[in-house]
PDB file of N, CA and C in Angstrom:
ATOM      1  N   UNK A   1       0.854  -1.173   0.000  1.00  0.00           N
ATOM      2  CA  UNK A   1       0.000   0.000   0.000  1.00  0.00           C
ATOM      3  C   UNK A   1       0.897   1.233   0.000  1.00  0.00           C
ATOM      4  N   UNK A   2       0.881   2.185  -0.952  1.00  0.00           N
ATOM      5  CA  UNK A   2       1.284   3.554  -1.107  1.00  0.00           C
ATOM      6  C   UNK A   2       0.691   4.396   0.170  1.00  0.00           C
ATOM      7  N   UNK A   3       1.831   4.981   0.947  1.00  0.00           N
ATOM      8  CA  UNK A   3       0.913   6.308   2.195  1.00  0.00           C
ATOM      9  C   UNK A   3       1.521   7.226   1.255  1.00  0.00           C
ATOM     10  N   UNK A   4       0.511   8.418   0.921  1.00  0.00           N
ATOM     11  CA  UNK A   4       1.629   9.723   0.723  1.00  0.00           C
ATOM     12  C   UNK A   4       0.619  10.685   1.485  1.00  0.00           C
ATOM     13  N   UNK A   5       1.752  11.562   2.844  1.00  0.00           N
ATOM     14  CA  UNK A   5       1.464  12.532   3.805  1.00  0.00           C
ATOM     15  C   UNK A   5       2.179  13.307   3.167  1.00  0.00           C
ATOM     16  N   UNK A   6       0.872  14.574   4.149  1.00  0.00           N
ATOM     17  CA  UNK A   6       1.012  15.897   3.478  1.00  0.00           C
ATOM     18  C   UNK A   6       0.523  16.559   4.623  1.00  0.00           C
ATOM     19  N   UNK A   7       1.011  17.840   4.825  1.00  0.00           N
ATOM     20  CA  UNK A   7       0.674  18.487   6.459  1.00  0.00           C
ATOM     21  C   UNK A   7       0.282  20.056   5.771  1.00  0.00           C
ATOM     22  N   UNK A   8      -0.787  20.649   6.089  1.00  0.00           N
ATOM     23  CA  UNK A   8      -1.241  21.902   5.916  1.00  0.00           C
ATOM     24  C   UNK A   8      -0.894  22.382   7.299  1.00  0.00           C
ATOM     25  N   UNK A   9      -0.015  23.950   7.239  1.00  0.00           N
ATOM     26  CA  UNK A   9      -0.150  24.369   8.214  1.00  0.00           C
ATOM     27  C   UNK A   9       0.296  23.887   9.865  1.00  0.00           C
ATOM     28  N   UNK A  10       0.936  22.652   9.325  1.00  0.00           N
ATOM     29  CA  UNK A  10       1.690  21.789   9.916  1.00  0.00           C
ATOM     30  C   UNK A  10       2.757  21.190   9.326  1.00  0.00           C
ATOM     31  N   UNK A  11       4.019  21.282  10.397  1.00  0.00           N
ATOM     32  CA  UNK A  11       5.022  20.940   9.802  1.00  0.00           C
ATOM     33  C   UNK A  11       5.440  19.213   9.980  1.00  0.00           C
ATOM     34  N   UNK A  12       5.407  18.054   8.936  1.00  0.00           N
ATOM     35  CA  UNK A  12       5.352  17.060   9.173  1.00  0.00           C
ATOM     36  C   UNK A  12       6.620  16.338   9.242  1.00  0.00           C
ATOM     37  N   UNK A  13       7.178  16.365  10.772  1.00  0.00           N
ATOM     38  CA  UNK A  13       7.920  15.695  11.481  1.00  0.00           C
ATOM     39  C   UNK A  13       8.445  14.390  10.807  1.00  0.00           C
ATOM     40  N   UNK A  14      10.006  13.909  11.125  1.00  0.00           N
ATOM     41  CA  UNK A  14      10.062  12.238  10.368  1.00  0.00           C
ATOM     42  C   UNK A  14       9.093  11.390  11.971  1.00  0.00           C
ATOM     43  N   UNK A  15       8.896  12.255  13.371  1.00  0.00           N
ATOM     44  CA  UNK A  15       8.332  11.350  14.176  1.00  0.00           C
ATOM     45  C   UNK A  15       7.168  11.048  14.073  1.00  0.00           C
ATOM     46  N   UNK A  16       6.624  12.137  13.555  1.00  0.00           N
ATOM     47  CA  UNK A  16       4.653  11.831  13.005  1.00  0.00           C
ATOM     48  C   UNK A  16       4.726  11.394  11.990  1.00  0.00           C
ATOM     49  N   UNK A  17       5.955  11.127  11.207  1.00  0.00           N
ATOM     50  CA  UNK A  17       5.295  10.510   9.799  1.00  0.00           C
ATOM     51  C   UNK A  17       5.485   8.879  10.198  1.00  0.00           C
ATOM     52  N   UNK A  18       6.361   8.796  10.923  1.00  0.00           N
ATOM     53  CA  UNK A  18       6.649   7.074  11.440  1.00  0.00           C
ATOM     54  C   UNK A  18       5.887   6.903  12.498  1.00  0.00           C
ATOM     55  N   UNK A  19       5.093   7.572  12.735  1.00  0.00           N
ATOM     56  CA  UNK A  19       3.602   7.425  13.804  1.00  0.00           C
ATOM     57  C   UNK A  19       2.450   6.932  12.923  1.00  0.00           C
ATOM     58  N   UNK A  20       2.593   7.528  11.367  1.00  0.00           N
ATOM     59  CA  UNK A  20       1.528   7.453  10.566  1.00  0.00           C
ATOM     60  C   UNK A  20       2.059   5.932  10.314  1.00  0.00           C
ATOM     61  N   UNK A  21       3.214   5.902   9.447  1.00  0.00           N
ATOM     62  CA  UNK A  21       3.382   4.765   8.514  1.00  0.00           C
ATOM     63  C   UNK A  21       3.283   3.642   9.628  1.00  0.00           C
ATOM     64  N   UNK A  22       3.070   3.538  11.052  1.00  0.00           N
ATOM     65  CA  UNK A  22       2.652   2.294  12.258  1.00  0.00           C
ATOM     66  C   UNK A  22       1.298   2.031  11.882  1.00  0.00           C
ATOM     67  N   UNK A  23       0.603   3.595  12.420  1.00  0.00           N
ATOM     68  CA  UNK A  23      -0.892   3.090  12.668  1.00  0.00           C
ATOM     69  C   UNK A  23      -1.132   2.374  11.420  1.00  0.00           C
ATOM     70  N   UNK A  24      -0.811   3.022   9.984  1.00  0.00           N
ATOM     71  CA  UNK A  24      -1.485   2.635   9.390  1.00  0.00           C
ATOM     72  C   UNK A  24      -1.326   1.255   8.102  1.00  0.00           C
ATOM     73  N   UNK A  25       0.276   1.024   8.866  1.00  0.00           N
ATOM     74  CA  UNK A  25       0.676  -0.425   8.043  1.00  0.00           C
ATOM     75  C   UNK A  25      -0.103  -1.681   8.381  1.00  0.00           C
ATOM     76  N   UNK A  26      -1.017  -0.963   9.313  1.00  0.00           N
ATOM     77  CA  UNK A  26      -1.933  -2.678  10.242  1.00  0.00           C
ATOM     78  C   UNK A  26      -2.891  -2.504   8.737  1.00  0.00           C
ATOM     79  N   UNK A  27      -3.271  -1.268   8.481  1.00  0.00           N
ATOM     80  CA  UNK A  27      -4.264  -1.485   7.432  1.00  0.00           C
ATOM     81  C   UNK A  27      -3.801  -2.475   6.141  1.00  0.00           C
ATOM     82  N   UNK A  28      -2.641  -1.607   5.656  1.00  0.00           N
ATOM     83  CA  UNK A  28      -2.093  -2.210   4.401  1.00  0.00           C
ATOM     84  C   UNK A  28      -2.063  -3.546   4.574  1.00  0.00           C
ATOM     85  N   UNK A  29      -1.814  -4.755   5.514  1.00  0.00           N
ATOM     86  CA  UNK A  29      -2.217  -6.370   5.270  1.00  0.00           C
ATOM     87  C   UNK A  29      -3.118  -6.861   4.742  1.00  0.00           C
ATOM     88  N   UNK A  30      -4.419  -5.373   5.289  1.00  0.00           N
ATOM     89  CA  UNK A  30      -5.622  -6.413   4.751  1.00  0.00           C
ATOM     90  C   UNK A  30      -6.220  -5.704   3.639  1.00  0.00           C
ATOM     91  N   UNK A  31      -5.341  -5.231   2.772  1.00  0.00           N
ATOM     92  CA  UNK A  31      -6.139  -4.519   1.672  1.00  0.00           C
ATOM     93  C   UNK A  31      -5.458  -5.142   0.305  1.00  0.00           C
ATOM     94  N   UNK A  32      -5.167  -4.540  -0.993  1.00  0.00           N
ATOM     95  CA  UNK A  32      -4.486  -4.610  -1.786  1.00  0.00           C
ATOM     96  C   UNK A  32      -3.356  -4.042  -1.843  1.00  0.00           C
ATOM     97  N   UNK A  33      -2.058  -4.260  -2.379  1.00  0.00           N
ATOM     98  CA  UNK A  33      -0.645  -3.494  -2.538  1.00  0.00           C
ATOM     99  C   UNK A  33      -0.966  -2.267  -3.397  1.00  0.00           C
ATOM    100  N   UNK A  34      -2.340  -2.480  -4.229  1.00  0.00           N
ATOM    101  CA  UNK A  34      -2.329  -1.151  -5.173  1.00  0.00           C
ATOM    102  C   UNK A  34      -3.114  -0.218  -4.610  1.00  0.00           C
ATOM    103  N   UNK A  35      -3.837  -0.139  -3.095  1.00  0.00           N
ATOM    104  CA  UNK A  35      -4.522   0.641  -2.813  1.00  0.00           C
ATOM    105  C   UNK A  35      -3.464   1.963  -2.593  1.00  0.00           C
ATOM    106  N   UNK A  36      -4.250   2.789  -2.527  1.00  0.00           N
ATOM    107  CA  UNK A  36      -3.274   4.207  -2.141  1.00  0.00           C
ATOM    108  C   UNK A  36      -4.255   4.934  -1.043  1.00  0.00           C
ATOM    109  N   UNK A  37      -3.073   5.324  -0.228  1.00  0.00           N
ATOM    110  CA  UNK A  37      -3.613   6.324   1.133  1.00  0.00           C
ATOM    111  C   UNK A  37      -3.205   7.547   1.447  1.00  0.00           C
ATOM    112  N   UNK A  38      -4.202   8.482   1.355  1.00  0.00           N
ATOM    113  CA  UNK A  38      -3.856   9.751   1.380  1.00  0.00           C
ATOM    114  C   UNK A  38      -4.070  10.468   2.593  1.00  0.00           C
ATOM    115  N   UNK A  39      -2.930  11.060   3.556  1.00  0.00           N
ATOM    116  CA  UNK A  39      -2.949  11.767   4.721  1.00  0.00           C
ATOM    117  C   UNK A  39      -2.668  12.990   4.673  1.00  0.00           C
ATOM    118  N   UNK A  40      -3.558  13.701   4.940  1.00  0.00           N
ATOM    119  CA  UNK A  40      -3.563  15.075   5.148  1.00  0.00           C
ATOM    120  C   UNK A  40      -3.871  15.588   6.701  1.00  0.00           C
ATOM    121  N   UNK A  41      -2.686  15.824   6.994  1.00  0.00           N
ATOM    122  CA  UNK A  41      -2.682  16.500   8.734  1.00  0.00           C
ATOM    123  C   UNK A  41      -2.668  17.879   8.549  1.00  0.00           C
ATOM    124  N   UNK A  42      -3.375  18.934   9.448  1.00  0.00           N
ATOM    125  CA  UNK A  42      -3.547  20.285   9.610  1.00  0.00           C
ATOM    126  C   UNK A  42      -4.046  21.198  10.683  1.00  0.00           C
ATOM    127  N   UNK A  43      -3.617  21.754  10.661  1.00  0.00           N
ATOM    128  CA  UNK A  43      -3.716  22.777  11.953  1.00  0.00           C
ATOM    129  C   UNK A  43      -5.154  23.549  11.635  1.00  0.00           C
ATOM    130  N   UNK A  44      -6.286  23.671  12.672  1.00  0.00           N
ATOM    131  CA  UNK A  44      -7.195  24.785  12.209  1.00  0.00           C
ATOM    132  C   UNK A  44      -6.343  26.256  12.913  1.00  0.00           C
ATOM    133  N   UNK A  45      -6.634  27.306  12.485  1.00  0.00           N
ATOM    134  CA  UNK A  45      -6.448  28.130  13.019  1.00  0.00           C
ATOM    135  C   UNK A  45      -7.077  29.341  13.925  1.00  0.00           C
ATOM    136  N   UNK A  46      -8.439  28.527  13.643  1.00  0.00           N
ATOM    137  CA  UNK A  46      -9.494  29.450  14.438  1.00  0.00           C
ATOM    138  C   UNK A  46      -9.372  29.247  15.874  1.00  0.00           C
ATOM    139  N   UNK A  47      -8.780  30.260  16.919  1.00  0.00           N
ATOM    140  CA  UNK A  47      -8.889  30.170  18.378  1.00  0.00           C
ATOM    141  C   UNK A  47     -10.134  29.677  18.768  1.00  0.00           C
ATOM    142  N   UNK A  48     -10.938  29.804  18.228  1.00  0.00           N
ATOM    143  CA  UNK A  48     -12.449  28.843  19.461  1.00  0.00           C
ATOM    144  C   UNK A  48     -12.615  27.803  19.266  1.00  0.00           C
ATOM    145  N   UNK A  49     -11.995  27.147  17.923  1.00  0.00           N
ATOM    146  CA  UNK A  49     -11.908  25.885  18.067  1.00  0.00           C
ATOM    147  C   UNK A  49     -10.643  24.909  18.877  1.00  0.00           C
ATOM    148  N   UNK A  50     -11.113  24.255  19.625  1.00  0.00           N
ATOM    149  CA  UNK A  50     -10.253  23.367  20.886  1.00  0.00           C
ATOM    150  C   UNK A  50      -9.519  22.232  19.898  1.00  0.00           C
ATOM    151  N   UNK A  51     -10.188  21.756  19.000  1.00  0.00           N
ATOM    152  CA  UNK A  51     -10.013  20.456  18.582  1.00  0.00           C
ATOM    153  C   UNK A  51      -9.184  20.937  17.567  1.00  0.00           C
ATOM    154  N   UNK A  52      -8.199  21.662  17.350  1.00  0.00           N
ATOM    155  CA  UNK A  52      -7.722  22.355  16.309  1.00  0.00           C
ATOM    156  C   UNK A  52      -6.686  21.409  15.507  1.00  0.00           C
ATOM    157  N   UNK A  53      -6.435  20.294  16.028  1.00  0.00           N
ATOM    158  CA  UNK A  53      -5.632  19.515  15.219  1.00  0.00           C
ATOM    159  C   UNK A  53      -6.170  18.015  14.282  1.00  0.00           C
ATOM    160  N   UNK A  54      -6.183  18.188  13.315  1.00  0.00           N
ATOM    161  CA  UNK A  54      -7.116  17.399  12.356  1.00  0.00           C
ATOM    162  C   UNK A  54      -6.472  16.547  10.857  1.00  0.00           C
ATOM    163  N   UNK A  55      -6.753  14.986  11.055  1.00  0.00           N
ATOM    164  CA  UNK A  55      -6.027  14.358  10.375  1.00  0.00           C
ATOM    165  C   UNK A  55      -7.308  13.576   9.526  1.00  0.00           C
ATOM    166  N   UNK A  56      -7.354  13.996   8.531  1.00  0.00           N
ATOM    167  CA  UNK A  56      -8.559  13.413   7.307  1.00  0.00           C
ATOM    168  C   UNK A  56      -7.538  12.383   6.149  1.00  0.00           C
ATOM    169  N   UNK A  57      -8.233  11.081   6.181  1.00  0.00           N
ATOM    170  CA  UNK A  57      -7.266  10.437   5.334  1.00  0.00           C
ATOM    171  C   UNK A  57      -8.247  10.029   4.470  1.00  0.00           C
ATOM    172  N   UNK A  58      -7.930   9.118   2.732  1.00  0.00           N
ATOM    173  CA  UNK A  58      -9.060   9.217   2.091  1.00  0.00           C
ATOM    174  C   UNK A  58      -8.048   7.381   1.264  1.00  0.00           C
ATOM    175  N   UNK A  59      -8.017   6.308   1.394  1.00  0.00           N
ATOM    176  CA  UNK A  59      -8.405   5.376   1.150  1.00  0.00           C
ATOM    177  C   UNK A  59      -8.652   5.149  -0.524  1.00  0.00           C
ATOM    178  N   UNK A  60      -8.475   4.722  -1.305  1.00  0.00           N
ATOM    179  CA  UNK A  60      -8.964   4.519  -2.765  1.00  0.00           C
ATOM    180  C   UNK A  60      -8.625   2.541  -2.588  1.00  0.00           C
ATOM    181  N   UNK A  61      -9.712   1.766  -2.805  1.00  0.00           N
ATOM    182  CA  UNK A  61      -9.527   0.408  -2.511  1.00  0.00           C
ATOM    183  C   UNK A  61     -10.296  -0.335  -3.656  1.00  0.00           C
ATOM    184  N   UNK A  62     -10.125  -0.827  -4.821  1.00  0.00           N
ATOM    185  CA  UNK A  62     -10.631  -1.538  -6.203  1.00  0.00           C
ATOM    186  C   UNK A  62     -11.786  -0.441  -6.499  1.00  0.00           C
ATOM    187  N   UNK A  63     -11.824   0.642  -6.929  1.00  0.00           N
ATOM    188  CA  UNK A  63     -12.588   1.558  -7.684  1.00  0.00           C
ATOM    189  C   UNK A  63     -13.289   2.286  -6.164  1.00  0.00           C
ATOM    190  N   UNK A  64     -13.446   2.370  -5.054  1.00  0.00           N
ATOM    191  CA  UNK A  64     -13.904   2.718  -3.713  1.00  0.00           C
ATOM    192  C   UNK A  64     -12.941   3.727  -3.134  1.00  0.00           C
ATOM    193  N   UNK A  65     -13.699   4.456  -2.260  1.00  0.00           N
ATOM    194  CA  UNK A  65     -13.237   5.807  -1.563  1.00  0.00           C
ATOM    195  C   UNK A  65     -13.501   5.706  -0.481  1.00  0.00           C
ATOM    196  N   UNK A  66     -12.704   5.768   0.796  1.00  0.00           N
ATOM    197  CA  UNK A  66     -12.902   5.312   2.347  1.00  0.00           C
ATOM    198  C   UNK A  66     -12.494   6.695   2.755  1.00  0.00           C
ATOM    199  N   UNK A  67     -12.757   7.335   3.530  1.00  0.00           N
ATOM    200  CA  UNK A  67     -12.698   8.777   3.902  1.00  0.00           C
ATOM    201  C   UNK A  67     -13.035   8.050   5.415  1.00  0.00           C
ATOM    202  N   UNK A  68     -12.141   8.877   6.606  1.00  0.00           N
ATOM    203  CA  UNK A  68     -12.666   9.249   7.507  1.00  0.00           C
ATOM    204  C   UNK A  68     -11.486  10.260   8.003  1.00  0.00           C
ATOM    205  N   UNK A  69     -12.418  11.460   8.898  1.00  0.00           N
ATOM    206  CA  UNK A  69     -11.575  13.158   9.234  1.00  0.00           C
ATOM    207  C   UNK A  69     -11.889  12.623  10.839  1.00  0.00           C
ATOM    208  N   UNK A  70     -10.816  13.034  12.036  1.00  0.00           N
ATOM    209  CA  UNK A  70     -10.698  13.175  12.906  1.00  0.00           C
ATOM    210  C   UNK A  70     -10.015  14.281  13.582  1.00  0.00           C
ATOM    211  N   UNK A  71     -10.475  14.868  15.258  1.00  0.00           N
ATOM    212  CA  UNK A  71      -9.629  15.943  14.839  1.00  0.00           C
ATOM    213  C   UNK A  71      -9.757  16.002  16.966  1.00  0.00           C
ATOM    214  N   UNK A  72      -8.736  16.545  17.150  1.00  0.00           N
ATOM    215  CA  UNK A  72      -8.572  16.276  18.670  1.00  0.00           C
ATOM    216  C   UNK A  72      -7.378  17.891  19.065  1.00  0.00           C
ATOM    217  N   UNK A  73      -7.406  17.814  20.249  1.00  0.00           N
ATOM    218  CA  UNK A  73      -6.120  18.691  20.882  1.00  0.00           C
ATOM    219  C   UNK A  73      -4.675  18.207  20.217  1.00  0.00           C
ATOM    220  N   UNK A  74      -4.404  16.503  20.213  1.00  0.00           N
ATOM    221  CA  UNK A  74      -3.367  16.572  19.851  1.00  0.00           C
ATOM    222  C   UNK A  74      -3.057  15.405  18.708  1.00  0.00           C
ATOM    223  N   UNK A  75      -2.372  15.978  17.805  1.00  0.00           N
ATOM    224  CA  UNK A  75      -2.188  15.746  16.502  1.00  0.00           C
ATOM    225  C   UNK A  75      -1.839  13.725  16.510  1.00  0.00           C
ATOM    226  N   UNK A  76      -1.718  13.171  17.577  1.00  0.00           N
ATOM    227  CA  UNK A  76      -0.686  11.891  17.616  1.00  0.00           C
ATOM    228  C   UNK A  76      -2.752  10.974  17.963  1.00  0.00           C
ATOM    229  N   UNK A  77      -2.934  11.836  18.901  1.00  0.00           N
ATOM    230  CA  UNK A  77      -4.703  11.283  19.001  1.00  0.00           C
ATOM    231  C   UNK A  77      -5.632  11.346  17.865  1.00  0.00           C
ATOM    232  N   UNK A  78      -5.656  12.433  16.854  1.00  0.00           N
ATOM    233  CA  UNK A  78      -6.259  12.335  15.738  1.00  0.00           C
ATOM    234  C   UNK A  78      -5.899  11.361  14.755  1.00  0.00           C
ATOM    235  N   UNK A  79      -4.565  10.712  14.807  1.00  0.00           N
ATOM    236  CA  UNK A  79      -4.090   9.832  13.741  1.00  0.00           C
ATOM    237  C   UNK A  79      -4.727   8.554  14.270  1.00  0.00           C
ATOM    238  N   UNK A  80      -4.847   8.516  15.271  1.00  0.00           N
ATOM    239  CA  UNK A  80      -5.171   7.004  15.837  1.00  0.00           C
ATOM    240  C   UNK A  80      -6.370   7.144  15.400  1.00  0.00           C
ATOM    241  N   UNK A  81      -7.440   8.180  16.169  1.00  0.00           N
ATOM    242  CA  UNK A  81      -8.775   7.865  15.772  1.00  0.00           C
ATOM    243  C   UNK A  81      -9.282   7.774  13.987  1.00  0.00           C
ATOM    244  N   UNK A  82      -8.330   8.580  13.420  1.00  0.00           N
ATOM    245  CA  UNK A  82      -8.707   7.998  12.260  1.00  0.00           C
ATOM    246  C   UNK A  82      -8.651   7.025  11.783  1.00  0.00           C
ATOM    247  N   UNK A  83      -7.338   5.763  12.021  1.00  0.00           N
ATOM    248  CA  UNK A  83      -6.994   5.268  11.732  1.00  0.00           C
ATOM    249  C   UNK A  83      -7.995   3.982  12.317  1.00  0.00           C
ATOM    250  N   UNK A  84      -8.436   4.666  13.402  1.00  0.00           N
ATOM    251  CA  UNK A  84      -9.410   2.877  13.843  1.00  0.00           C
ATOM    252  C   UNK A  84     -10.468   3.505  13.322  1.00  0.00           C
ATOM    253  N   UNK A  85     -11.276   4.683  12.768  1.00  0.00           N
ATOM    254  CA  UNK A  85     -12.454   4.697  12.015  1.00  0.00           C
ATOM    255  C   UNK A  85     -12.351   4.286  10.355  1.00  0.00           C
ATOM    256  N   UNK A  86     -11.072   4.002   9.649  1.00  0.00           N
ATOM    257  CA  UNK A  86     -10.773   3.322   8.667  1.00  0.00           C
ATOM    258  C   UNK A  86     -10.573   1.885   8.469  1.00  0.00           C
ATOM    259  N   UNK A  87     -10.104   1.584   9.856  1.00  0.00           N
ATOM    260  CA  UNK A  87     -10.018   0.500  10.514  1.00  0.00           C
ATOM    261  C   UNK A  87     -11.460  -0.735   9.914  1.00  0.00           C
ATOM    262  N   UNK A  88     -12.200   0.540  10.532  1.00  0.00           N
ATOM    263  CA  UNK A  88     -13.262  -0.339  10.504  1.00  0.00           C
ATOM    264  C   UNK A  88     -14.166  -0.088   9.199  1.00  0.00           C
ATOM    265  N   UNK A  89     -13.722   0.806   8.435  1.00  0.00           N
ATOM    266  CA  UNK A  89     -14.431   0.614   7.131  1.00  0.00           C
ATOM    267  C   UNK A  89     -14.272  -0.217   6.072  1.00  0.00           C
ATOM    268  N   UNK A  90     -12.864  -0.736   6.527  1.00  0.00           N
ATOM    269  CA  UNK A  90     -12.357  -1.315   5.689  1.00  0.00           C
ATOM    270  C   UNK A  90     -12.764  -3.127   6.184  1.00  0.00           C
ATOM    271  N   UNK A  91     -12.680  -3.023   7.424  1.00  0.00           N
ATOM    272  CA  UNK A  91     -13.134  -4.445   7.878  1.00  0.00           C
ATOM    273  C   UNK A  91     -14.799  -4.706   7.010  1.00  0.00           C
ATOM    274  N   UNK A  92     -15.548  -4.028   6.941  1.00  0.00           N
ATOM    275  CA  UNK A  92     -16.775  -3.751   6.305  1.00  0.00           C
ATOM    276  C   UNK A  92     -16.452  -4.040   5.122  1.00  0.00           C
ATOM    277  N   UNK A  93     -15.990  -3.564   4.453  1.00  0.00           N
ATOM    278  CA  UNK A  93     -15.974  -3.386   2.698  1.00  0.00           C
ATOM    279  C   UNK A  93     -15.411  -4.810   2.522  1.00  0.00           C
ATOM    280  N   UNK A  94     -14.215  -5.424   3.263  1.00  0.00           N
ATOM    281  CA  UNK A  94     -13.992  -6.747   2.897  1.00  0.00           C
ATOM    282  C   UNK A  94     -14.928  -8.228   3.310  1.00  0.00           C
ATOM    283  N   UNK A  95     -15.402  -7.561   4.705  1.00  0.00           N
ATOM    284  CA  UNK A  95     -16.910  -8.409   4.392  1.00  0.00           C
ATOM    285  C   UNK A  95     -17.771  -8.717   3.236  1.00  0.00           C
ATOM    286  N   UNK A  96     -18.160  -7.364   3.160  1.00  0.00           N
ATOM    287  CA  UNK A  96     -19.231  -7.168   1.983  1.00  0.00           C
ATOM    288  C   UNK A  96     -18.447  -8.186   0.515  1.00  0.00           C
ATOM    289  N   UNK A  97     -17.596  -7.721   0.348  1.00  0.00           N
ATOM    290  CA  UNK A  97     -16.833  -8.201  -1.010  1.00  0.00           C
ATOM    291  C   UNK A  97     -16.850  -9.939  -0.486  1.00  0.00           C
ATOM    292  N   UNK A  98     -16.408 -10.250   0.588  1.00  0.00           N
ATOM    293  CA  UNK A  98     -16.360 -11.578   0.798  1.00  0.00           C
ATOM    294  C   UNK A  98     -18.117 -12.064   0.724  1.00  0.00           C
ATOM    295  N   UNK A  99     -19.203 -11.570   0.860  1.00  0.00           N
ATOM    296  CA  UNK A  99     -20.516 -12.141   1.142  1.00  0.00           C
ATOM    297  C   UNK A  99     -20.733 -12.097  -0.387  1.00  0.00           C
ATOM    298  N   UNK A 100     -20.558 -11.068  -1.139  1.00  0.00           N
ATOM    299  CA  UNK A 100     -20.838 -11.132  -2.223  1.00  0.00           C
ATOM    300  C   UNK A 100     -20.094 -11.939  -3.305  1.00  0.00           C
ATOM    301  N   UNK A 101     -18.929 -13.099  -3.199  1.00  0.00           N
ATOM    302  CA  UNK A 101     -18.387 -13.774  -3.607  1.00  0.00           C
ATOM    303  C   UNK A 101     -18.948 -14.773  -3.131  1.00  0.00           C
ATOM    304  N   UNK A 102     -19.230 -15.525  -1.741  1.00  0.00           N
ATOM    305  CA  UNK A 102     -19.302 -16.436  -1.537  1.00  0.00           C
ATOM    306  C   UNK A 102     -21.314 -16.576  -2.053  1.00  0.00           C
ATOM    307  N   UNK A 103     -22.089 -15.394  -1.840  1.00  0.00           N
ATOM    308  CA  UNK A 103     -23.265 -15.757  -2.911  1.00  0.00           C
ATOM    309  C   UNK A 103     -23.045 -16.014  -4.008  1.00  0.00           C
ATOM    310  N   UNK A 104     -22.195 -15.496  -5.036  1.00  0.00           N
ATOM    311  CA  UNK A 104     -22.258 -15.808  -6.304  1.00  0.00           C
ATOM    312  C   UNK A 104     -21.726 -17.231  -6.478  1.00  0.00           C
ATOM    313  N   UNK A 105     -21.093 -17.798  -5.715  1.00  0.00           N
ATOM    314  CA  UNK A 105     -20.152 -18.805  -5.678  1.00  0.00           C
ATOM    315  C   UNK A 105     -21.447 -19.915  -5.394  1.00  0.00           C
ATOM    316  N   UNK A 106     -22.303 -19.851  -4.163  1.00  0.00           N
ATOM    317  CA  UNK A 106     -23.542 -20.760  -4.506  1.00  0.00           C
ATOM    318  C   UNK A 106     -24.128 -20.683  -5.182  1.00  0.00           C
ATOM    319  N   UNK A 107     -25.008 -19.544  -5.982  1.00  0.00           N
ATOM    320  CA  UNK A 107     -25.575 -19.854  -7.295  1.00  0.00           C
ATOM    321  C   UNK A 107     -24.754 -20.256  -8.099  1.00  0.00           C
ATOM    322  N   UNK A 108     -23.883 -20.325  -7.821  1.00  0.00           N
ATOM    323  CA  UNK A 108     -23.197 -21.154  -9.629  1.00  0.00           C
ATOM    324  C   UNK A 108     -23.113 -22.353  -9.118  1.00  0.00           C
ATOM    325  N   UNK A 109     -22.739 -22.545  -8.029  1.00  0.00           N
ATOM    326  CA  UNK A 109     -22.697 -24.015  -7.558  1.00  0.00           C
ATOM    327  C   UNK A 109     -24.423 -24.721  -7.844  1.00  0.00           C
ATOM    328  N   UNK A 110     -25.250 -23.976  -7.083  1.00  0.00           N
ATOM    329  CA  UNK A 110     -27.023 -24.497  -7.399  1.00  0.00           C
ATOM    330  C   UNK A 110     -27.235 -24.445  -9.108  1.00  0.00           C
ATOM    331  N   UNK A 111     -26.537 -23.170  -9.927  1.00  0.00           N
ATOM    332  CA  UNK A 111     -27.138 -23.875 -11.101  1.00  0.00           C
ATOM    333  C   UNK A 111     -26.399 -24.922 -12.026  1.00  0.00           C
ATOM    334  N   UNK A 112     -25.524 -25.567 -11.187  1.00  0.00           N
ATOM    335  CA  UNK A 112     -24.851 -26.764 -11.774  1.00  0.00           C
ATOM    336  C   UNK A 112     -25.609 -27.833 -11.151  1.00  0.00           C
ATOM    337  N   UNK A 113     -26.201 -27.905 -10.476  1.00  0.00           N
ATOM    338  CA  UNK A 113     -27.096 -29.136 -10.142  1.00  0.00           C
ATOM    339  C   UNK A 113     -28.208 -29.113 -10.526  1.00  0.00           C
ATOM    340  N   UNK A 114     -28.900 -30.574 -11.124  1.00  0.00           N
ATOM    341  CA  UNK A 114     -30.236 -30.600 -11.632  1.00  0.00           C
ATOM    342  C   UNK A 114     -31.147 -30.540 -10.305  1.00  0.00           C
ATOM    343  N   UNK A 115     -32.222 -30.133 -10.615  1.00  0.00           N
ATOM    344  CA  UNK A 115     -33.336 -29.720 -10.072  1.00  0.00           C
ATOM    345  C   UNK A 115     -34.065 -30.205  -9.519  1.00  0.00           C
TER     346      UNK A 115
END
């Protein structure tokens, strides 16, 4: 799996980027080598917002788009939470792909048997 990080407004550290490429090599096992993952970390700059540090990553997985934005006080907590809300989209999508193989896989099996 391709990561390519990118920091708005934030300067991206080699320690946050080897924070990223952890959380998110658990993903790359269970996906394809050709998926690509896009991290974008950034600072808001509006003082009333608390949660000002925000890591939106966006997933591309056999023609599919997995998006999830998280955003916390500190920049090392937003990577995680994104990373287990991708976590789990992705556990989903390979379900789905697995239910929908193993149906097609019995109808072809049922219409090889007579009736």
């Amino acid at each position: 799996m391709r990561i390519e990080i990118r920091g708005r407004n934030v300067e991206v550290t080699d320690e946050l980027r080897e924070h990223v490429h952890r959380r998110f090599d658990r993903l790359g096992r269970q996906v394809s080598e050709h998926a690509t993952l896009d991290v974008e970390l950034r600072e808001e700059r509006n003082p009333s917002i608390t949660d000002d540090q925000v890591c939106e990553v966006r997933m591309s997985v056999k023609g599919k788009f997995l998006t999830a934005t998280e955003s916390s006080p500190e920049m090392v907590h937003s990577v995680k939470a994104a990373a287990e809300d991708l976590r789990r989209q992705v556990k989903r999508h390979r379900e789905l792909r697995r239910r929908r193989w193993e149906s097609r896989r019995a109808s072809a099996r049922m219409r090889g048997r007579p009736a």
